[in-house]
N, C-alpha and C. Protein backbone atom coordinates (compact mmCIF):
# COMPACT_ATOMS: atom_id res chain seq x y z
N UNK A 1 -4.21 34.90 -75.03
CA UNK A 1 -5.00 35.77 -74.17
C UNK A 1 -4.27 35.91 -72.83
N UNK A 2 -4.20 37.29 -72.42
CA UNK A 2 -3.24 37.36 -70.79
C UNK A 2 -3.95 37.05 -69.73
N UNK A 3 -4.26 36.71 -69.00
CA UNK A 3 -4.51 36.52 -67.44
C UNK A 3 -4.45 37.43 -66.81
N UNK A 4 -3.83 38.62 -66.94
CA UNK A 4 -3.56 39.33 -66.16
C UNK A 4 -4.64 40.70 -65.69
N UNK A 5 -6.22 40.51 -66.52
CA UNK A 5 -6.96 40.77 -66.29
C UNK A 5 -8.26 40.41 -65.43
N UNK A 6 -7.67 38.90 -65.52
CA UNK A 6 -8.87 38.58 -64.34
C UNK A 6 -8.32 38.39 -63.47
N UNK A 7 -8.54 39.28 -62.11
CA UNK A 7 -8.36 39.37 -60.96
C UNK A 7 -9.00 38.58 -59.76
N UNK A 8 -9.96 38.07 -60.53
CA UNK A 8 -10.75 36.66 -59.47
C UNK A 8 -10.02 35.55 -59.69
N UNK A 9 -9.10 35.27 -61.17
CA UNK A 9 -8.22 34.15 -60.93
C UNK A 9 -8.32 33.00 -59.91
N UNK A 10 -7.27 34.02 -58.96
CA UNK A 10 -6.24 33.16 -58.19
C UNK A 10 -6.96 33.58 -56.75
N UNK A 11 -8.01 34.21 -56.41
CA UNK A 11 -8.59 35.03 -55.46
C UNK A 11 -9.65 34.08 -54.39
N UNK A 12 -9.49 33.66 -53.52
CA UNK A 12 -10.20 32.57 -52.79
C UNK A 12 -11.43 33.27 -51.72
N UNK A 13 -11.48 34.52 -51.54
CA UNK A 13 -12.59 35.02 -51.23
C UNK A 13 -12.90 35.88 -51.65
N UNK A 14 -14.25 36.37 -51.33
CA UNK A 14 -15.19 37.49 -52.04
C UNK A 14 -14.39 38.67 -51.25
N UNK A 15 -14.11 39.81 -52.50
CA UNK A 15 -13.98 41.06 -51.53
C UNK A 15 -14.72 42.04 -51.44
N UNK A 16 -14.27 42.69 -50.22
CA UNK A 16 -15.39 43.75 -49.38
C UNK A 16 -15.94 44.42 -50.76
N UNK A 17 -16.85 44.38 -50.57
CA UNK A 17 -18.32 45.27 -51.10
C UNK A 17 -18.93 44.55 -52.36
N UNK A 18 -18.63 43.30 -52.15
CA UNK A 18 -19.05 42.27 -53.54
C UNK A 18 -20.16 41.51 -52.45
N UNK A 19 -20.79 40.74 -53.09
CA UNK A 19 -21.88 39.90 -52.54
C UNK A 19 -22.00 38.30 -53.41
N UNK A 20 -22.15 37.72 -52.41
CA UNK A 20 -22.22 36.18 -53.01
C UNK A 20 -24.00 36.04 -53.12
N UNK A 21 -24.75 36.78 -52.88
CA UNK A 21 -25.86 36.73 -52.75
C UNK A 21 -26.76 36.34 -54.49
N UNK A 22 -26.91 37.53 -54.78
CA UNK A 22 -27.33 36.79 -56.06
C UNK A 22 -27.03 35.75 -56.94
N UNK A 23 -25.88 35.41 -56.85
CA UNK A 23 -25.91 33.77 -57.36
C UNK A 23 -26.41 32.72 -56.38
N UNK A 24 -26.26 33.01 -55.29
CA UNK A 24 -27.03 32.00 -54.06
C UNK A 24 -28.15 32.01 -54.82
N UNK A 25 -29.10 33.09 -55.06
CA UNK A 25 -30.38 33.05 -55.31
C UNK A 25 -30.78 32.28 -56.57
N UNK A 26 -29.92 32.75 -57.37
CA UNK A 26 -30.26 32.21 -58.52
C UNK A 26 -30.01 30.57 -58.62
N UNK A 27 -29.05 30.49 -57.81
CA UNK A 27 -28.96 28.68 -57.89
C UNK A 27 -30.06 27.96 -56.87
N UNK A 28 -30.26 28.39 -56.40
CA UNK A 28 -31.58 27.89 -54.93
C UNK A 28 -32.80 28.25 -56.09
N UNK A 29 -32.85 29.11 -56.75
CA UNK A 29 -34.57 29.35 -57.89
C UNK A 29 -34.36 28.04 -58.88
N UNK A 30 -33.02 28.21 -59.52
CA UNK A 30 -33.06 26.23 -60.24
C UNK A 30 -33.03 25.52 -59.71
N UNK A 31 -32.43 25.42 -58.65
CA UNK A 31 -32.80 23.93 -58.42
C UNK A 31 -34.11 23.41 -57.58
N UNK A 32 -34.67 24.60 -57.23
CA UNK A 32 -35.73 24.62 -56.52
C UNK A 32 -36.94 23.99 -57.70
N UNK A 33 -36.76 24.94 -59.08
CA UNK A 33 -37.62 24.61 -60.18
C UNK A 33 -37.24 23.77 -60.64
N UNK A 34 -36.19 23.18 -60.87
CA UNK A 34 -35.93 21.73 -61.51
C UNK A 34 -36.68 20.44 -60.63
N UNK A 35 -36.22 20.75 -59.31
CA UNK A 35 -37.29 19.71 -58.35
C UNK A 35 -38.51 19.53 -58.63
N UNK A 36 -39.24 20.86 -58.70
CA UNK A 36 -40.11 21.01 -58.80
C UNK A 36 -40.93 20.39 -60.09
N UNK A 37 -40.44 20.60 -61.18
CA UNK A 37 -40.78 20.43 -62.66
C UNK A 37 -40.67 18.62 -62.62
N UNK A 38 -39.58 17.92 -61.85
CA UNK A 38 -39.50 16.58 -61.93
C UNK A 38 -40.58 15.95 -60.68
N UNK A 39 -41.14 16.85 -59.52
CA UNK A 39 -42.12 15.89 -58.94
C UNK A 39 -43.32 16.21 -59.73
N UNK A 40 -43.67 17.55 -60.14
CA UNK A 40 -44.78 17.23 -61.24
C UNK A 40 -44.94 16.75 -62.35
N UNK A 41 -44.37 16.47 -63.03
CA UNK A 41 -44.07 15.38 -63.80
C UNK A 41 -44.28 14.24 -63.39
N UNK A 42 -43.90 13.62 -62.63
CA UNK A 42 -43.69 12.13 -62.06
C UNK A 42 -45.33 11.95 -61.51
N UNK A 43 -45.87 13.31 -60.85
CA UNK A 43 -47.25 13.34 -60.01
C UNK A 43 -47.77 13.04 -61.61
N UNK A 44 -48.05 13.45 -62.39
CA UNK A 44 -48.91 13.99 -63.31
C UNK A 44 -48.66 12.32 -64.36
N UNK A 45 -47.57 11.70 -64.18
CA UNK A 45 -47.51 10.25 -65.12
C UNK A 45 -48.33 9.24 -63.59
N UNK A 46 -48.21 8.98 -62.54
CA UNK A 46 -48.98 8.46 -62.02
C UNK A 46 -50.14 8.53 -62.01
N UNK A 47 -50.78 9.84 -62.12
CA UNK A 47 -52.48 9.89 -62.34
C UNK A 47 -53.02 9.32 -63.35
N UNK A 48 -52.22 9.55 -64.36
CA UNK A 48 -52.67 9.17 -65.69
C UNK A 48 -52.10 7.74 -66.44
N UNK A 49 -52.43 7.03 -65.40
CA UNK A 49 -52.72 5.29 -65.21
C UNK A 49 -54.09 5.00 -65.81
N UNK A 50 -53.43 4.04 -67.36
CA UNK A 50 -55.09 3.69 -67.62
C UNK A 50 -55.79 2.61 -66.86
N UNK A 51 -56.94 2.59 -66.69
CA UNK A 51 -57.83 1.35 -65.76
C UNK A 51 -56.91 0.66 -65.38
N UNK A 52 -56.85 -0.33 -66.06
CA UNK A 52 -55.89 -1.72 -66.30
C UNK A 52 -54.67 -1.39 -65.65
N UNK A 53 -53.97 -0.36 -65.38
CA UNK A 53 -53.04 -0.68 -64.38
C UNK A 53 -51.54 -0.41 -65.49
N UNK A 54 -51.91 -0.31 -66.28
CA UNK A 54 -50.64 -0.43 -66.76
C UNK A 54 -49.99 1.07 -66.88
N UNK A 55 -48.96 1.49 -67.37
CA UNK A 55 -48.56 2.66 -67.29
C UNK A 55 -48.91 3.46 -68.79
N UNK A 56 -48.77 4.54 -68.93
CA UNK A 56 -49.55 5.35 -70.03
C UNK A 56 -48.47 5.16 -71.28
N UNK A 57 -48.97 5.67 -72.26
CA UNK A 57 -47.11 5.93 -72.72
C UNK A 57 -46.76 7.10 -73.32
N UNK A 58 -45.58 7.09 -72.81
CA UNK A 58 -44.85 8.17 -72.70
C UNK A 58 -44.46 8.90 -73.60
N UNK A 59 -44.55 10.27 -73.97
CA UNK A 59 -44.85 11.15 -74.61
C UNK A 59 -43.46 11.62 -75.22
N UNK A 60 -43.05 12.64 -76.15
CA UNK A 60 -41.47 13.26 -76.39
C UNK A 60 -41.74 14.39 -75.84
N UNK A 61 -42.60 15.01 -75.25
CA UNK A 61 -42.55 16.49 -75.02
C UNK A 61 -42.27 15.97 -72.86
N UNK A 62 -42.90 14.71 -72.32
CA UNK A 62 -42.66 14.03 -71.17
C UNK A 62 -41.03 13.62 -71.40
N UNK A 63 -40.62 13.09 -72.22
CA UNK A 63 -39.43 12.85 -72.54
C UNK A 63 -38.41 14.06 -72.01
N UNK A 64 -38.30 14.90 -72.83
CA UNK A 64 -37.84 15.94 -73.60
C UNK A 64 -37.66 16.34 -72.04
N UNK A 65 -38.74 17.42 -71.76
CA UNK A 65 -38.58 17.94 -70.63
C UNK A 65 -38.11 17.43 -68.62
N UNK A 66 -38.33 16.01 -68.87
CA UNK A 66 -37.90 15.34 -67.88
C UNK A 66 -36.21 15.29 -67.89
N UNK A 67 -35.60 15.30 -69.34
CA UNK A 67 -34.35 15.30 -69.42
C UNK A 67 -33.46 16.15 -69.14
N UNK A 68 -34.32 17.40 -70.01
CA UNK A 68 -33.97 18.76 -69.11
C UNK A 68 -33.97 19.70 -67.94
N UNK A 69 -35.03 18.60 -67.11
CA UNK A 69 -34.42 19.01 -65.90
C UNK A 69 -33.64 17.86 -64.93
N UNK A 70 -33.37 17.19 -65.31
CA UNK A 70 -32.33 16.65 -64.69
C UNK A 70 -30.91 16.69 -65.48
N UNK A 71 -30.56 17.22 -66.94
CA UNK A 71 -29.46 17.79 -67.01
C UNK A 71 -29.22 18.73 -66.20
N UNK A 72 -30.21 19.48 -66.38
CA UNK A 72 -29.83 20.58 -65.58
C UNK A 72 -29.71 21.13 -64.10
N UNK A 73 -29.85 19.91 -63.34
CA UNK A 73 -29.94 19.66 -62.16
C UNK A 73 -28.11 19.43 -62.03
């Protein structure tokens, strides 16, 4: 495959009339929702403390999705 088509290569800044903007956005919306998805989570396993104190247990879909957002973090 040639190289000689991608022109962002070797290119160390954005040029005039391009915008870095929408990927700003889009990376500030994940990681904003990944935060987000892991303090509710974490809120939502503390409430649901049985009497006794002990911790609940933990679910695969609590699993599952706690993992995925911190891969993806």
């Amino acid at each position: 495959m040639e190289t000689e088509g991608y022109r962002c290569r070797s290119s160390r800044y954005i040029e005039s009339g391009q915008s870095a903007v929408p990927s700003s956005v889009l990376f500030a919306a994940g990681l904003v929702g990944n935060v987000l998805a892991l303090l509710l989570l974490g809120q939502h396993r503390r409430r649901s403390r049985s009497p006794g104190g002990r911790p609940p247990r933990v679910s695969a879909f609590y699993v599952l999705v706690s993992g995925l957002a911190v891969t993806d973090l």
